[in-house]
N, C-alpha and C. Protein backbone atom coordinates (compact mmCIF):
# COMPACT_ATOMS: atom_id res chain seq x y z
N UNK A 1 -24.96 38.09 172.86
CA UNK A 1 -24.94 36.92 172.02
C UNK A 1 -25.95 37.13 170.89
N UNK A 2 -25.48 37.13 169.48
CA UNK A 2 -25.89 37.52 168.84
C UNK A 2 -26.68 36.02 167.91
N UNK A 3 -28.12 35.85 167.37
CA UNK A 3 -28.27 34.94 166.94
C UNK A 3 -29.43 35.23 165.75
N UNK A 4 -28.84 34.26 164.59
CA UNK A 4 -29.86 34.38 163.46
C UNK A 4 -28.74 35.36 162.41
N UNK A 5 -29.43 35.68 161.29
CA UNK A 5 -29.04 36.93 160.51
C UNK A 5 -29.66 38.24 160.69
N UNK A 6 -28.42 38.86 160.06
CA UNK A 6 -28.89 40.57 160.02
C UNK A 6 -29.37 40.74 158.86
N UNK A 7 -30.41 41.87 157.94
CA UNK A 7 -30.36 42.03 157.10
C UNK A 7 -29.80 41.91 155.93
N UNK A 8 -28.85 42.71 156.25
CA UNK A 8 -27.82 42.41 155.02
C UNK A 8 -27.27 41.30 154.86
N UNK A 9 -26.84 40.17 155.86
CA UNK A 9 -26.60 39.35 155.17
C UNK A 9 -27.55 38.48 154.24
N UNK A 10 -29.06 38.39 154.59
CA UNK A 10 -30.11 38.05 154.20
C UNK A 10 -30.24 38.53 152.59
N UNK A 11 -30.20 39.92 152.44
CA UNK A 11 -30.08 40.98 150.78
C UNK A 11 -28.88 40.48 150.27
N UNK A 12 -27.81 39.92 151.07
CA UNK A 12 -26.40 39.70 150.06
C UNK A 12 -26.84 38.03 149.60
N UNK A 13 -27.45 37.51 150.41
CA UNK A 13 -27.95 36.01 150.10
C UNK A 13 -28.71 36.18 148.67
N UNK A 14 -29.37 36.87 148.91
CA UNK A 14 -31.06 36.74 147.96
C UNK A 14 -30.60 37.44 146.77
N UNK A 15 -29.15 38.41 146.85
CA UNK A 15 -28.33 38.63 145.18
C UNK A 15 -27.86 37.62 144.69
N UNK A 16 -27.00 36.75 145.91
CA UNK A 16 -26.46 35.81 145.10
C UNK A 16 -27.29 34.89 144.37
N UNK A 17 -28.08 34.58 145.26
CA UNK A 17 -29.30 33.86 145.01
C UNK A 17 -30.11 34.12 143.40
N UNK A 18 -30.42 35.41 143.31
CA UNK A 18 -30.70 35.46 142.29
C UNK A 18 -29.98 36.12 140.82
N UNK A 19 -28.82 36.32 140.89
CA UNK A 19 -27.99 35.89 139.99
C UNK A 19 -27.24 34.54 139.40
N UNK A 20 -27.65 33.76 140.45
CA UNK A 20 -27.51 32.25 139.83
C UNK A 20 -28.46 31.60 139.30
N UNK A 21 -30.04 32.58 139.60
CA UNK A 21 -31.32 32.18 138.79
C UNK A 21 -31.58 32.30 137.26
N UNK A 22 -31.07 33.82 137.48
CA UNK A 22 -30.89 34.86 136.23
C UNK A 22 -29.92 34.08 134.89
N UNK A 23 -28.90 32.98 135.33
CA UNK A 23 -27.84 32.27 134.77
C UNK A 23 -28.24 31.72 134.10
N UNK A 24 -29.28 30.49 135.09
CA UNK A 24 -29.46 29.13 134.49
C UNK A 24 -31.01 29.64 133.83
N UNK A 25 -31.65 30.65 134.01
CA UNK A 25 -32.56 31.08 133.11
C UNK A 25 -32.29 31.45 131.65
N UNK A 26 -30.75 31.60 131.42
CA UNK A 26 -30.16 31.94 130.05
C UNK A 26 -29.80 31.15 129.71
N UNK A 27 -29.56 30.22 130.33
CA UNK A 27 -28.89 29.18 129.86
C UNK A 27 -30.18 28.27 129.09
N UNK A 28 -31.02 28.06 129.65
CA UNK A 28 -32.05 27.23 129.46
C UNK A 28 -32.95 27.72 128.11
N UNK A 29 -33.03 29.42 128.17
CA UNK A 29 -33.25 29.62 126.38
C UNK A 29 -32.77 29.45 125.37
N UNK A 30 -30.85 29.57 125.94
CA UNK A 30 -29.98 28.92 125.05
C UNK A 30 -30.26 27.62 124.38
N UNK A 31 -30.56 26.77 125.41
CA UNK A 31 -30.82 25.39 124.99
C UNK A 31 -32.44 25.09 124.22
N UNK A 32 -32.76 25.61 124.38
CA UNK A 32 -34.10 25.90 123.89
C UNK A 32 -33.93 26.22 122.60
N UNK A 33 -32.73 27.44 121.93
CA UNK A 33 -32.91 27.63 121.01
C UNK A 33 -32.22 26.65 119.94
N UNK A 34 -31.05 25.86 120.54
CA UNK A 34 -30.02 25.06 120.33
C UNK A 34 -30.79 23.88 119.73
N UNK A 35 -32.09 23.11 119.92
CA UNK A 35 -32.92 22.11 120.12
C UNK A 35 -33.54 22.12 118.55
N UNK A 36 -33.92 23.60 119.15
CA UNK A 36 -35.29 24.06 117.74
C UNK A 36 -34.50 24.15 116.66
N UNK A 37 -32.76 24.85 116.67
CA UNK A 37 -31.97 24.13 115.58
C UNK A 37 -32.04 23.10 114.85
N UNK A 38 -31.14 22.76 115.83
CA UNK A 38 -30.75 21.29 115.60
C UNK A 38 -31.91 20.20 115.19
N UNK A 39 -33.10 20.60 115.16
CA UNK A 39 -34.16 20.20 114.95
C UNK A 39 -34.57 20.30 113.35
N UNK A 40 -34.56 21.51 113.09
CA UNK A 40 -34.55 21.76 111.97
C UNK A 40 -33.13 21.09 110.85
N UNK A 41 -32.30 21.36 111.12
CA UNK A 41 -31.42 20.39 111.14
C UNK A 41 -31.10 18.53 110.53
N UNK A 42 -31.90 18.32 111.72
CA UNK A 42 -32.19 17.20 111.33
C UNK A 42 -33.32 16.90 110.12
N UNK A 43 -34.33 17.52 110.33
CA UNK A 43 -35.69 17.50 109.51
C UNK A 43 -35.38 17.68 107.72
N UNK A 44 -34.13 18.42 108.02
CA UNK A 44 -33.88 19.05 106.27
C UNK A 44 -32.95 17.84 105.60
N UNK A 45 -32.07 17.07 106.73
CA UNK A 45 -31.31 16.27 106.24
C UNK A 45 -32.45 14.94 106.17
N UNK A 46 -33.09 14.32 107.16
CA UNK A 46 -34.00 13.48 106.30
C UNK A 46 -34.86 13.86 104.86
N UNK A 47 -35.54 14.88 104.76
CA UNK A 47 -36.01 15.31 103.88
C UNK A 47 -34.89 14.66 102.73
N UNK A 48 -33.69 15.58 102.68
CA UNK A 48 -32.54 15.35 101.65
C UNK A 48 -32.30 14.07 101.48
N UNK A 49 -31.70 13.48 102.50
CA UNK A 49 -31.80 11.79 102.49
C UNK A 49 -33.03 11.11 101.34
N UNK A 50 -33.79 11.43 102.25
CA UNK A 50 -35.05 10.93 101.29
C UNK A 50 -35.07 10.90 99.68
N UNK A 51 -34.89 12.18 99.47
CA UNK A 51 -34.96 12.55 97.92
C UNK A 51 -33.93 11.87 97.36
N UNK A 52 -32.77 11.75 97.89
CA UNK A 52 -31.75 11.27 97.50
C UNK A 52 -31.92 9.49 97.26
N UNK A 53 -32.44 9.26 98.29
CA UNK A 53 -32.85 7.41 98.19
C UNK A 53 -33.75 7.31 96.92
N UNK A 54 -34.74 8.07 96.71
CA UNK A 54 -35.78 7.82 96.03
C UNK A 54 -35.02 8.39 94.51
N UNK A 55 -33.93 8.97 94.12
CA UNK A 55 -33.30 8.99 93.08
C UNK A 55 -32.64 8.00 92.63
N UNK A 56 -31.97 7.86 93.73
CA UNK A 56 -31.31 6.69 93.17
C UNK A 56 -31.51 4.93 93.03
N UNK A 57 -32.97 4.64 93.72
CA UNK A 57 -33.61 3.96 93.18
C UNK A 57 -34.26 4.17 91.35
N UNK A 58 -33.95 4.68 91.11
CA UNK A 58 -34.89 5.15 89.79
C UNK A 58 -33.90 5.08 88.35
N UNK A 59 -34.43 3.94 87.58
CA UNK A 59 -33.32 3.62 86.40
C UNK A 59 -32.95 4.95 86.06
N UNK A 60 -31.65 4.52 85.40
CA UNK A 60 -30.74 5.82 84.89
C UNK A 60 -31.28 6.91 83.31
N UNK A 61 -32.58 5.90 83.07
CA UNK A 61 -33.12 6.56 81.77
C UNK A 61 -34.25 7.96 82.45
N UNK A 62 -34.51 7.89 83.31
CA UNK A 62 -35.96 8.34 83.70
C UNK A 62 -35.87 9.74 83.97
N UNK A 63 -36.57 10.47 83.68
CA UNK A 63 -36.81 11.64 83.60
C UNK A 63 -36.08 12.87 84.46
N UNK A 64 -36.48 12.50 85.66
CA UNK A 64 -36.64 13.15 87.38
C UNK A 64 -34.49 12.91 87.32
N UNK A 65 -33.51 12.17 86.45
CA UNK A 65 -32.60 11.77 86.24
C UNK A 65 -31.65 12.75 85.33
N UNK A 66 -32.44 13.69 84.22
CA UNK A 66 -31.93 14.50 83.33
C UNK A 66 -31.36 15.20 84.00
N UNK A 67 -29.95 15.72 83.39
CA UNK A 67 -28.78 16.72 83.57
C UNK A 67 -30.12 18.12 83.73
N UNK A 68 -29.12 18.85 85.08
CA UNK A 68 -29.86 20.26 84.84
C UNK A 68 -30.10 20.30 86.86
N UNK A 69 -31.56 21.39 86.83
CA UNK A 69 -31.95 21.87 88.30
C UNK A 69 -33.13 21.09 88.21
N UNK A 70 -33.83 20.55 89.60
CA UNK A 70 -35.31 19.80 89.59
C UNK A 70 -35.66 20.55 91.26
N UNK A 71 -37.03 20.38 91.44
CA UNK A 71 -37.59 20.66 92.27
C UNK A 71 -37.76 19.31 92.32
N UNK A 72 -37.98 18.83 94.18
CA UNK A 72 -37.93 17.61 94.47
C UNK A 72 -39.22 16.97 94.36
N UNK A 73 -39.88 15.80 94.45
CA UNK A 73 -40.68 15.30 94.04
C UNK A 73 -41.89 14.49 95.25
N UNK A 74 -42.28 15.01 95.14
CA UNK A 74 -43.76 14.70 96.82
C UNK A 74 -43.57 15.77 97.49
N UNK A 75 -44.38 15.72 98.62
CA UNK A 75 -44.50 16.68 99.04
C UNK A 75 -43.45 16.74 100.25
N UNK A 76 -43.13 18.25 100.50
CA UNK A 76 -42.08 18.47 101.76
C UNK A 76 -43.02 19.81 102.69
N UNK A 77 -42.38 19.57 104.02
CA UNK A 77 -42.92 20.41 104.80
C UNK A 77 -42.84 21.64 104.57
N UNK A 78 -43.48 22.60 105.10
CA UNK A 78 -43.18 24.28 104.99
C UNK A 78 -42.62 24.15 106.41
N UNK A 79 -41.04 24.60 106.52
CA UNK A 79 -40.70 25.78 106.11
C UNK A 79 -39.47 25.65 104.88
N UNK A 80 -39.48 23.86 104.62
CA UNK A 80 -38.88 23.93 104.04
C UNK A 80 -38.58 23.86 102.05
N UNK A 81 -37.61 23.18 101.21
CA UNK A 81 -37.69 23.34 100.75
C UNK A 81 -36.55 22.23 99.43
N UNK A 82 -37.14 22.06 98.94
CA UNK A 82 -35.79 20.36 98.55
C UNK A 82 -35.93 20.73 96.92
N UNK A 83 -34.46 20.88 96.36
CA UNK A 83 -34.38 20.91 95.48
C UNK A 83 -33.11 20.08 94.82
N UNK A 84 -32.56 19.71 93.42
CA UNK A 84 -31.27 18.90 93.00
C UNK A 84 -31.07 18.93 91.98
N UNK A 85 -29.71 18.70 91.81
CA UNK A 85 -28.97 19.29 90.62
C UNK A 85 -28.35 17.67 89.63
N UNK A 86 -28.58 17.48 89.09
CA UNK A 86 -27.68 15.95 87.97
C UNK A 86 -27.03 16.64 87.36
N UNK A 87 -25.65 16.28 87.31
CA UNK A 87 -24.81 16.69 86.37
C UNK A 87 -23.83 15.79 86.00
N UNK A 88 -23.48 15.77 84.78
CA UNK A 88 -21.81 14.62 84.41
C UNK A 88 -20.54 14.99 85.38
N UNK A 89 -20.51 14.28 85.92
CA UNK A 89 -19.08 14.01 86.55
C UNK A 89 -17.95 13.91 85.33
N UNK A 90 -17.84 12.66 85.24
CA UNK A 90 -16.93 12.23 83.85
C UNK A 90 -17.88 11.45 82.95
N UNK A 91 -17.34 10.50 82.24
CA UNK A 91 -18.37 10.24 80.60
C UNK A 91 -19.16 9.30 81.36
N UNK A 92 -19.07 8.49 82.33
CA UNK A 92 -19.64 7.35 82.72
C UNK A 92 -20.36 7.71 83.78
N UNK A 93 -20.31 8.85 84.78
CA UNK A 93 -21.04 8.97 86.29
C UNK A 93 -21.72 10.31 86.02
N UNK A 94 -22.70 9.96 86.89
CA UNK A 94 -23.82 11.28 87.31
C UNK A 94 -23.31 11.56 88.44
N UNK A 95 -23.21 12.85 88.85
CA UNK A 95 -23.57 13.13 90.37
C UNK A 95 -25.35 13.66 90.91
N UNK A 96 -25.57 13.47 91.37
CA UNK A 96 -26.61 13.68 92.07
C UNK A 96 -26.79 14.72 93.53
N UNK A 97 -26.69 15.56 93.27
CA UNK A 97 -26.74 17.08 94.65
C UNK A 97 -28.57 17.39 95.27
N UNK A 98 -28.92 16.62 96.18
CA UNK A 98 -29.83 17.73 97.36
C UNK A 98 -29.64 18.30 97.67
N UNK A 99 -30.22 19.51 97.80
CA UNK A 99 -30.49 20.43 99.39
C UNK A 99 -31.38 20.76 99.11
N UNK A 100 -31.74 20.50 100.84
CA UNK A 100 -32.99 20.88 101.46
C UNK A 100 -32.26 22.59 101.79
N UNK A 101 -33.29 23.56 102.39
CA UNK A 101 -32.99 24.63 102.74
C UNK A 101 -34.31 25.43 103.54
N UNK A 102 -34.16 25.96 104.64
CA UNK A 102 -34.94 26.71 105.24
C UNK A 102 -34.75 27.97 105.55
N UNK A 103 -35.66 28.76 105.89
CA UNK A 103 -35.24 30.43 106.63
C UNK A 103 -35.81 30.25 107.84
N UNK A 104 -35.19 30.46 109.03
CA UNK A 104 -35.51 30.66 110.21
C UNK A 104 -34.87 32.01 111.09
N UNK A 105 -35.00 33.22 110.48
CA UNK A 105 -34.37 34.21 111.24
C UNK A 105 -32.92 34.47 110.12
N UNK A 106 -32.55 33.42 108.71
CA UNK A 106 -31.87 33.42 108.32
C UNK A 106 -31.56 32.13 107.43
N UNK A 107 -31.08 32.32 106.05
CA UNK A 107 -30.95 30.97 105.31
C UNK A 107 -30.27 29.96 105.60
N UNK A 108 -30.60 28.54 105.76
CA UNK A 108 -29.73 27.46 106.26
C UNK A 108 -30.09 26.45 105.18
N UNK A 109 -28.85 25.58 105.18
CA UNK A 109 -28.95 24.42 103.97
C UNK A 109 -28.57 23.30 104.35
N UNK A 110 -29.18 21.99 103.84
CA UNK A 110 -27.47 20.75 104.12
C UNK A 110 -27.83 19.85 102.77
N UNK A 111 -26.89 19.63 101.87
CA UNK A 111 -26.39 19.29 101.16
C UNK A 111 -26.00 17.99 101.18
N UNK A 112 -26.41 16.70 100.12
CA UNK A 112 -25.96 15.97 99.80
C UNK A 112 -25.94 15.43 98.92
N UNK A 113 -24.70 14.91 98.19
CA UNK A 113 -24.48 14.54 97.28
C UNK A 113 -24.31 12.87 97.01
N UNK A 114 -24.54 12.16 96.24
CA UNK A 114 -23.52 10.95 95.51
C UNK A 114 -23.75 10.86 94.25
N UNK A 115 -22.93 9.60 93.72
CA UNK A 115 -22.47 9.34 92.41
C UNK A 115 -23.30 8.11 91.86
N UNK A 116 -23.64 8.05 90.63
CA UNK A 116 -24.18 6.92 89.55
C UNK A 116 -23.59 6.57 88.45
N UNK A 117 -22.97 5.54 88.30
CA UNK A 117 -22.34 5.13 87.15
C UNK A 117 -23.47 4.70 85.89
N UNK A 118 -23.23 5.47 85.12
CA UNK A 118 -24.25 5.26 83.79
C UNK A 118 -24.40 3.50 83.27
């Protein structure tokens, strides 16, 4: 009468065992890296938001408003980077273009735009 385990079944346990460690250990940097994204992410689109609110509060005569490229106006975090474009739509509207943009291992942007009727 045989009782308890043998070895091997004990070594076939402790593979399985730790290949399901090895898993959710990848998994969990995954998500880790997924976070620090999406993080950034978010951070560039408030940034953009921002700039964007604070434009379009601002009468249609004013400077920071002229057709062309602008660097954004206050200060923004490092790593990033906020810049925008005014240009004529048609005779009566501006458009107005943010992006924020960062390098993290590689260039990323998010973009937003709207419209001002002159």
């Amino acid at each position: 009468m045989d009782r308890g385990f043998t070895l091997i079944e004990v070594l076939v346990g402790m593979i399985i065992l730790a290949i399901g460690l090895l898993g959710i250990a990848a998994m969990q940097t995954t998500s880790v890296k997924g976070n620090y994204a999406s993080g950034n992410v978010t951070r560039a689109t408030v940034l953009a938001k921002s700039q964007l609110e604070y434009l379009r509060s601002l009468p249609l005569g004013s400077a920071d408003l002229s057709i062309g490229k602008h660097s954004a106006t206050g200060p923004v975090p490092t790593p990033f980077s906020v810049q925008y474009v005014v240009r004529h739509e048609a005779p009566s509207w501006k458009v107005i273009e943010v992006t924020a943009s960062w390098t993290d291992g590689g260039a990323h942007s998010v973009t937003l735009k709207t419209l001002r009727h002159q």
